[in-house]
C-alpha atoms as a PDB file:
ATOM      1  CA  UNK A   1     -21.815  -4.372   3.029  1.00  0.00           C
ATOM      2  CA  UNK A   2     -23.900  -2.533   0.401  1.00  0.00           C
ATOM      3  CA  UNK A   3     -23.968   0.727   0.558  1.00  0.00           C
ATOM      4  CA  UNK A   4     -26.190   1.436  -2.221  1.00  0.00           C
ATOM      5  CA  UNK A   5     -29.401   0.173  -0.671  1.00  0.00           C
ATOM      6  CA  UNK A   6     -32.397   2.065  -1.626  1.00  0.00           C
ATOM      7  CA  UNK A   7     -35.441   2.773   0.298  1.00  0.00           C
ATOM      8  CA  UNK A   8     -38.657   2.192  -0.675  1.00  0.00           C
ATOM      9  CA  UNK A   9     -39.772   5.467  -1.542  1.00  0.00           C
ATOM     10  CA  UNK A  10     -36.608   6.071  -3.326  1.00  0.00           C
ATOM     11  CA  UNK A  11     -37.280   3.010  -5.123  1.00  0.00           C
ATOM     12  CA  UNK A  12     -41.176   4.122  -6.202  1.00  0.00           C
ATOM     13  CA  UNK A  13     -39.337   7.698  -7.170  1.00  0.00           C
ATOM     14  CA  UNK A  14     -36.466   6.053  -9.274  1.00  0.00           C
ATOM     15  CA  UNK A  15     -39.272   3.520 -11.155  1.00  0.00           C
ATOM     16  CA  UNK A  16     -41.819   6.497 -11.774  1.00  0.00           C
ATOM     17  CA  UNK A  17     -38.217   8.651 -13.398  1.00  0.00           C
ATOM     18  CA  UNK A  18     -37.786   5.499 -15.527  1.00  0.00           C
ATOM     19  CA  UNK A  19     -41.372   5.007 -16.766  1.00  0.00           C
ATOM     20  CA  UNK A  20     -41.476   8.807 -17.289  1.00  0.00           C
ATOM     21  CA  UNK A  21     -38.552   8.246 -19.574  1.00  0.00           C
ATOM     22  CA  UNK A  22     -39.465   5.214 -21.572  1.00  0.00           C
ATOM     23  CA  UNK A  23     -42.037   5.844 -24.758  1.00  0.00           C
ATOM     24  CA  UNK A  24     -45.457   4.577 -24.952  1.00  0.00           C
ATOM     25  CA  UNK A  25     -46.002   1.037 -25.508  1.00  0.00           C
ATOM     26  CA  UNK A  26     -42.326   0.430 -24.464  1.00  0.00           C
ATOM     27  CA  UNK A  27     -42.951   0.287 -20.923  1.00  0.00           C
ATOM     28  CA  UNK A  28     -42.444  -3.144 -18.851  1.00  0.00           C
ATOM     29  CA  UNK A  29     -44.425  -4.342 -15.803  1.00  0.00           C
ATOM     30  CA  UNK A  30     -43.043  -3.807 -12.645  1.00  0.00           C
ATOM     31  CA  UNK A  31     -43.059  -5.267  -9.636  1.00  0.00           C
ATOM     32  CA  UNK A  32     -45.093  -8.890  -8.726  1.00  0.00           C
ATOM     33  CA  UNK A  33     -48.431  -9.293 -10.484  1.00  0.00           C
ATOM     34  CA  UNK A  34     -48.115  -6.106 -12.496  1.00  0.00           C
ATOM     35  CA  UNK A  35     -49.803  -6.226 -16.232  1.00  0.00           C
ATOM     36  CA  UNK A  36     -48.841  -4.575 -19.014  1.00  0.00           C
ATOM     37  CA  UNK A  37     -51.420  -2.462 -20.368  1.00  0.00           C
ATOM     38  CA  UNK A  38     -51.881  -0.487 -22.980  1.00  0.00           C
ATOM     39  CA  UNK A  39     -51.015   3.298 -23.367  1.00  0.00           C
ATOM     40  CA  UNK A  40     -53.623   5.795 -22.938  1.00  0.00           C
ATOM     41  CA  UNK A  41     -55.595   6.765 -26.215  1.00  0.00           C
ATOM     42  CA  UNK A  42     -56.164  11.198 -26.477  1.00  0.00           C
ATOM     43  CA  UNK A  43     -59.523   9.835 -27.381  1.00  0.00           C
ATOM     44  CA  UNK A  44     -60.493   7.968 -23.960  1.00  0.00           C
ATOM     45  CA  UNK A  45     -59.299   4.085 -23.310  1.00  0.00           C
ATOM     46  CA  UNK A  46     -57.144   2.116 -24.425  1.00  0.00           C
ATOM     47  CA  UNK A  47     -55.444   2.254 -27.384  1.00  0.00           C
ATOM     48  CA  UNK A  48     -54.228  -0.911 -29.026  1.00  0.00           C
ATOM     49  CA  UNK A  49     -52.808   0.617 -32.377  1.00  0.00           C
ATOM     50  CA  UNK A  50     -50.231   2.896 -30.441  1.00  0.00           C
ATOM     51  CA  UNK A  51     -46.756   2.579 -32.362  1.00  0.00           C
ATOM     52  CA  UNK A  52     -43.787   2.380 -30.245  1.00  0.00           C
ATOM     53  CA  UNK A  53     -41.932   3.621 -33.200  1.00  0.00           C
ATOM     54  CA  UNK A  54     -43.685   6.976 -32.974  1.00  0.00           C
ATOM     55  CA  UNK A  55     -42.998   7.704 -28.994  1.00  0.00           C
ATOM     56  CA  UNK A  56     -44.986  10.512 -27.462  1.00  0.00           C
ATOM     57  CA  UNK A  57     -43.180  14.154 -26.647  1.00  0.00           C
ATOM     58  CA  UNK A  58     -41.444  14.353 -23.551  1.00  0.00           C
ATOM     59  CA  UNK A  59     -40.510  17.079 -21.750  1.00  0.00           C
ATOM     60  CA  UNK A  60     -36.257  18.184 -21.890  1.00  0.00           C
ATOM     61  CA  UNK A  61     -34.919  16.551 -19.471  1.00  0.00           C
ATOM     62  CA  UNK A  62     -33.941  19.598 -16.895  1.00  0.00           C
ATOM     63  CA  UNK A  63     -30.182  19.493 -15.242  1.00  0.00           C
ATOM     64  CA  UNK A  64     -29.787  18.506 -12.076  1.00  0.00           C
ATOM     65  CA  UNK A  65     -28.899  21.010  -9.337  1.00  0.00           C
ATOM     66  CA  UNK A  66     -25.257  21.215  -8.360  1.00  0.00           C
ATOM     67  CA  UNK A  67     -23.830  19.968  -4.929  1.00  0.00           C
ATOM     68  CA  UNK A  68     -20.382  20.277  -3.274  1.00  0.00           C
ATOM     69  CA  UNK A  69     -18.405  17.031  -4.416  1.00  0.00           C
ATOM     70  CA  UNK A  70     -18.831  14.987  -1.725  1.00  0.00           C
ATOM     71  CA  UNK A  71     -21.374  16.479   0.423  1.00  0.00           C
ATOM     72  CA  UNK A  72     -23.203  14.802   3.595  1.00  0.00           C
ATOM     73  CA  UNK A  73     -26.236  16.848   1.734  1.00  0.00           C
ATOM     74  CA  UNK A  74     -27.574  15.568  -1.816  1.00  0.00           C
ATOM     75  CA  UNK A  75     -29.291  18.236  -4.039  1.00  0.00           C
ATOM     76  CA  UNK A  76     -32.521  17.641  -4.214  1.00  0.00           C
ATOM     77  CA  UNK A  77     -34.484  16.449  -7.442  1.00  0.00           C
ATOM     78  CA  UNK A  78     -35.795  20.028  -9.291  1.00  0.00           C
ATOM     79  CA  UNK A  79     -39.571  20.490  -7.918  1.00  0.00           C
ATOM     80  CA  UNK A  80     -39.244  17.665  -5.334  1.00  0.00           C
ATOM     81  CA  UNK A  81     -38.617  19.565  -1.981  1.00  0.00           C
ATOM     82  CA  UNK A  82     -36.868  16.868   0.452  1.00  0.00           C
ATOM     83  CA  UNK A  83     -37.002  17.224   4.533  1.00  0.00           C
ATOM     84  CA  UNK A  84     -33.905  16.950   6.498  1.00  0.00           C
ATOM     85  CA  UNK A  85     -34.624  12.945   7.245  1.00  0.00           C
ATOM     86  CA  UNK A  86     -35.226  12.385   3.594  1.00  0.00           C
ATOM     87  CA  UNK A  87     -31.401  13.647   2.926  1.00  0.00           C
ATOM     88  CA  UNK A  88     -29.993  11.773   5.513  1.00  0.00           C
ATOM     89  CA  UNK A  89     -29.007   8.326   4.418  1.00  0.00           C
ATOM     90  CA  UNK A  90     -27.683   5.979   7.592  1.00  0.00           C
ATOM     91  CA  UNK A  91     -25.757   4.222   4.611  1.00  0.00           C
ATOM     92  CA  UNK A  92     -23.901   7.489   3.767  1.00  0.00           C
ATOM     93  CA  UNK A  93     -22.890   7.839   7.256  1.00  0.00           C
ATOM     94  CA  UNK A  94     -21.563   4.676   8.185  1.00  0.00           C
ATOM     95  CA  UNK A  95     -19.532   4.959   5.363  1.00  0.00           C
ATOM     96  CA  UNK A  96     -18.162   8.423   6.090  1.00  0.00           C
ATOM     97  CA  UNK A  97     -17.944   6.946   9.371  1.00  0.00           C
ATOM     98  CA  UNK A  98     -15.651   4.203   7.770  1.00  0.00           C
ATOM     99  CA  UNK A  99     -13.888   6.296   5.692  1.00  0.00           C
ATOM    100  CA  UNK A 100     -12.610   8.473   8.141  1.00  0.00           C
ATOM    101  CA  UNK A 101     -11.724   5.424  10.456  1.00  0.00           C
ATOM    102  CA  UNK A 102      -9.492   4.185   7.571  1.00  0.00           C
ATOM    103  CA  UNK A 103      -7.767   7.794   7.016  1.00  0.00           C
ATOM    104  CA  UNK A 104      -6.848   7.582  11.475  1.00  0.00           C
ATOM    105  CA  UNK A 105      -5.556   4.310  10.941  1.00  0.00           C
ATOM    106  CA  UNK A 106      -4.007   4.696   7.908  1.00  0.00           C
ATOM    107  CA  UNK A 107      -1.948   8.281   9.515  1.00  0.00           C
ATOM    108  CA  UNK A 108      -1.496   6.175  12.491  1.00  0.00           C
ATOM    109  CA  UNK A 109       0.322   3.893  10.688  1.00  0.00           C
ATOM    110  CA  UNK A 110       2.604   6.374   8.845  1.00  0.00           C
ATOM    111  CA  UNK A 111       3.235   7.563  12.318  1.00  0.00           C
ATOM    112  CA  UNK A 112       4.360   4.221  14.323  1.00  0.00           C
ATOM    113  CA  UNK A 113       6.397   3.832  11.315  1.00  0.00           C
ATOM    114  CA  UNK A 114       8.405   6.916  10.993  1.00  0.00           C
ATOM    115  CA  UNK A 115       8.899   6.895  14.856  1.00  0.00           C
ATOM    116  CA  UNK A 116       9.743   3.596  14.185  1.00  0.00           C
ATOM    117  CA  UNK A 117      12.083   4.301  11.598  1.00  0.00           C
ATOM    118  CA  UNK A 118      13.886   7.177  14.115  1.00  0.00           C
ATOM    119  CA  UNK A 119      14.261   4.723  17.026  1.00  0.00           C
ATOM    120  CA  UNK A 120      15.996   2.000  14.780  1.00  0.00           C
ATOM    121  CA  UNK A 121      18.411   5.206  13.768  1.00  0.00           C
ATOM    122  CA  UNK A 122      19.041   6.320  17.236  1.00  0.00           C
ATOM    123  CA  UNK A 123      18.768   2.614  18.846  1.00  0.00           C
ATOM    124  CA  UNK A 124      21.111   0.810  16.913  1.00  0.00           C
ATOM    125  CA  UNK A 125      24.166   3.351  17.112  1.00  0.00           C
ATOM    126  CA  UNK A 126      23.448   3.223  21.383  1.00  0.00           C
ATOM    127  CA  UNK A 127      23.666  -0.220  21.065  1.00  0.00           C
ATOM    128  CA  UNK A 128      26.755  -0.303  19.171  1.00  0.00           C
ATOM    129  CA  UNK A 129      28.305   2.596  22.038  1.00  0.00           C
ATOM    130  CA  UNK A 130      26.930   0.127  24.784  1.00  0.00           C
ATOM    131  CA  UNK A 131      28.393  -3.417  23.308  1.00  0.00           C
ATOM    132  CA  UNK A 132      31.874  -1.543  23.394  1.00  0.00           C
ATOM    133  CA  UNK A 133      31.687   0.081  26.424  1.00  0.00           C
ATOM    134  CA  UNK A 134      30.714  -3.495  27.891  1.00  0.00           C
ATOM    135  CA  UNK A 135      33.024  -5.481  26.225  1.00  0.00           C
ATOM    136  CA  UNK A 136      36.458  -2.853  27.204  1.00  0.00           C
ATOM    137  CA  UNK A 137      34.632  -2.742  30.652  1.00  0.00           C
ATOM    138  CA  UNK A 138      34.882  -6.995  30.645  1.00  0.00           C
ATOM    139  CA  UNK A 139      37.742  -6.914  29.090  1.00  0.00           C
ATOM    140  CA  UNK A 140      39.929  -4.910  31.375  1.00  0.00           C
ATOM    141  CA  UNK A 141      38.186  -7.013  34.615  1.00  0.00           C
ATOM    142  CA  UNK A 142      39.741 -10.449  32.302  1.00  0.00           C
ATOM    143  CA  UNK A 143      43.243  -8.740  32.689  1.00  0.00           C
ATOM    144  CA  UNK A 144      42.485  -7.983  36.822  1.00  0.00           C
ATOM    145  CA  UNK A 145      41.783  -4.967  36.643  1.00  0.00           C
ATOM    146  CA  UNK A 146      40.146  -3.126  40.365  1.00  0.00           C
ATOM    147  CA  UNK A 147      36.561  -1.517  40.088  1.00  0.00           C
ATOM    148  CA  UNK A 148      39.227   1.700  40.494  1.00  0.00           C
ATOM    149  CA  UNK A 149      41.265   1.186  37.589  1.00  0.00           C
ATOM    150  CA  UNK A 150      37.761   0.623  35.752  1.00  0.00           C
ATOM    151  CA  UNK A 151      36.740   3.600  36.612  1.00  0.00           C
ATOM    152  CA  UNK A 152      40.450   5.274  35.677  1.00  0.00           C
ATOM    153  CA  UNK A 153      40.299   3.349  32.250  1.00  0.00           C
ATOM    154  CA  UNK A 154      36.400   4.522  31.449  1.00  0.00           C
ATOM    155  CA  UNK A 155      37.490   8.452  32.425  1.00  0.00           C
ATOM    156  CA  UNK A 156      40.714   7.663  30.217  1.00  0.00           C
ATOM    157  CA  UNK A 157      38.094   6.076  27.454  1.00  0.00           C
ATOM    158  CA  UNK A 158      35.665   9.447  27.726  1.00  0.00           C
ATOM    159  CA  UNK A 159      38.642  11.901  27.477  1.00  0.00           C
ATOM    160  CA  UNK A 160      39.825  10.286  24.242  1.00  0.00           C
ATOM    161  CA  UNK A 161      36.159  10.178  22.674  1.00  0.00           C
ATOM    162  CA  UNK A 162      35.673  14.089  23.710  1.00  0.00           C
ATOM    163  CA  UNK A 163      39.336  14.972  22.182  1.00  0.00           C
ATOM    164  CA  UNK A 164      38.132  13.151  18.670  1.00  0.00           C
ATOM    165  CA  UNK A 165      34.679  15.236  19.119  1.00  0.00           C
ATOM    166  CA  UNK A 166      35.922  18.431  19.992  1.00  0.00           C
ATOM    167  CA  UNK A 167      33.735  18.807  22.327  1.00  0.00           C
END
């Protein structure tokens, strides 16, 4: 995708800047069929003798304006007033559009993996507590033990876990 397409008018405005800039004589042809002709003489016509090592005066160049960094609204050229729909690029919002896709996804991905990251913590100990509670629970049934001596043995099995916790 290219985001730096330009529109036809802001193609015409960018060649006119770049013909303003160039010296007499220097300029190319643009564009299909275009001839090069010669630079205006101050005398009327053409003027076939023009130097291009002796360029014509041009004006400073003035400063652009300043714009916030990043701003969904360009600063406009200095004496070329712009409408609303002239500032307003489709270009420059599909790519904010983009861009703040790719900062969702991008935090939604930290997020799956630090809650991914916590479950692992709290799974794997449960699973630990769970294979041994399973394993004394088949253990005790391989010696013939009752479903109430089970039930003795686990209430045995939780007293001894809350006397090394304090609890």
């Amino acid at each position: 995708m290219n985001l730096f397409l330009e529109s036809p008018q802001q193609e015409a405005e960018r060649l006119l800047r770049e013909q303003q800039r160039q010296p007499y004589g220097a300029s190319t042809p643009s564009g299909p069929g275009a001839v090069a002709s010669a630079p205006p003489s101050p005398w009327g016509g053409a003027a076939p003798y023009a130097s291009p090592a002796q360029p014509a005066p041009q004006p400073a160049p003035q400063p652009m304006p300043q714009s916030a960094p990043y701003s969904a609204q360009p600063a406009a050229y200095p004496g070329q007033p712009q409408a609303d729909w002239e500032r307003y690029s489709l270009e420059q919002e599909t790519y904010r559009d983009e861009m703040a896709f790719n900062r969702k996804r991008a935090s939604a991905r930290k997020r799956r993996g630090i809650l991914r990251a916590l479950a692992f913590v709290i799974a794997v100990p449960l699973m630990l507590i769970v294979a041994f509670v399973v394993s004394y629970v088949l253990t005790c049934i391989l010696n013939g033990a009752s479903p109430d001596d089970i039930a003795l043995l686990l209430g045995d099995l939780w007293a001894r876990v809350q006397g090394w916790l304090h609890l």
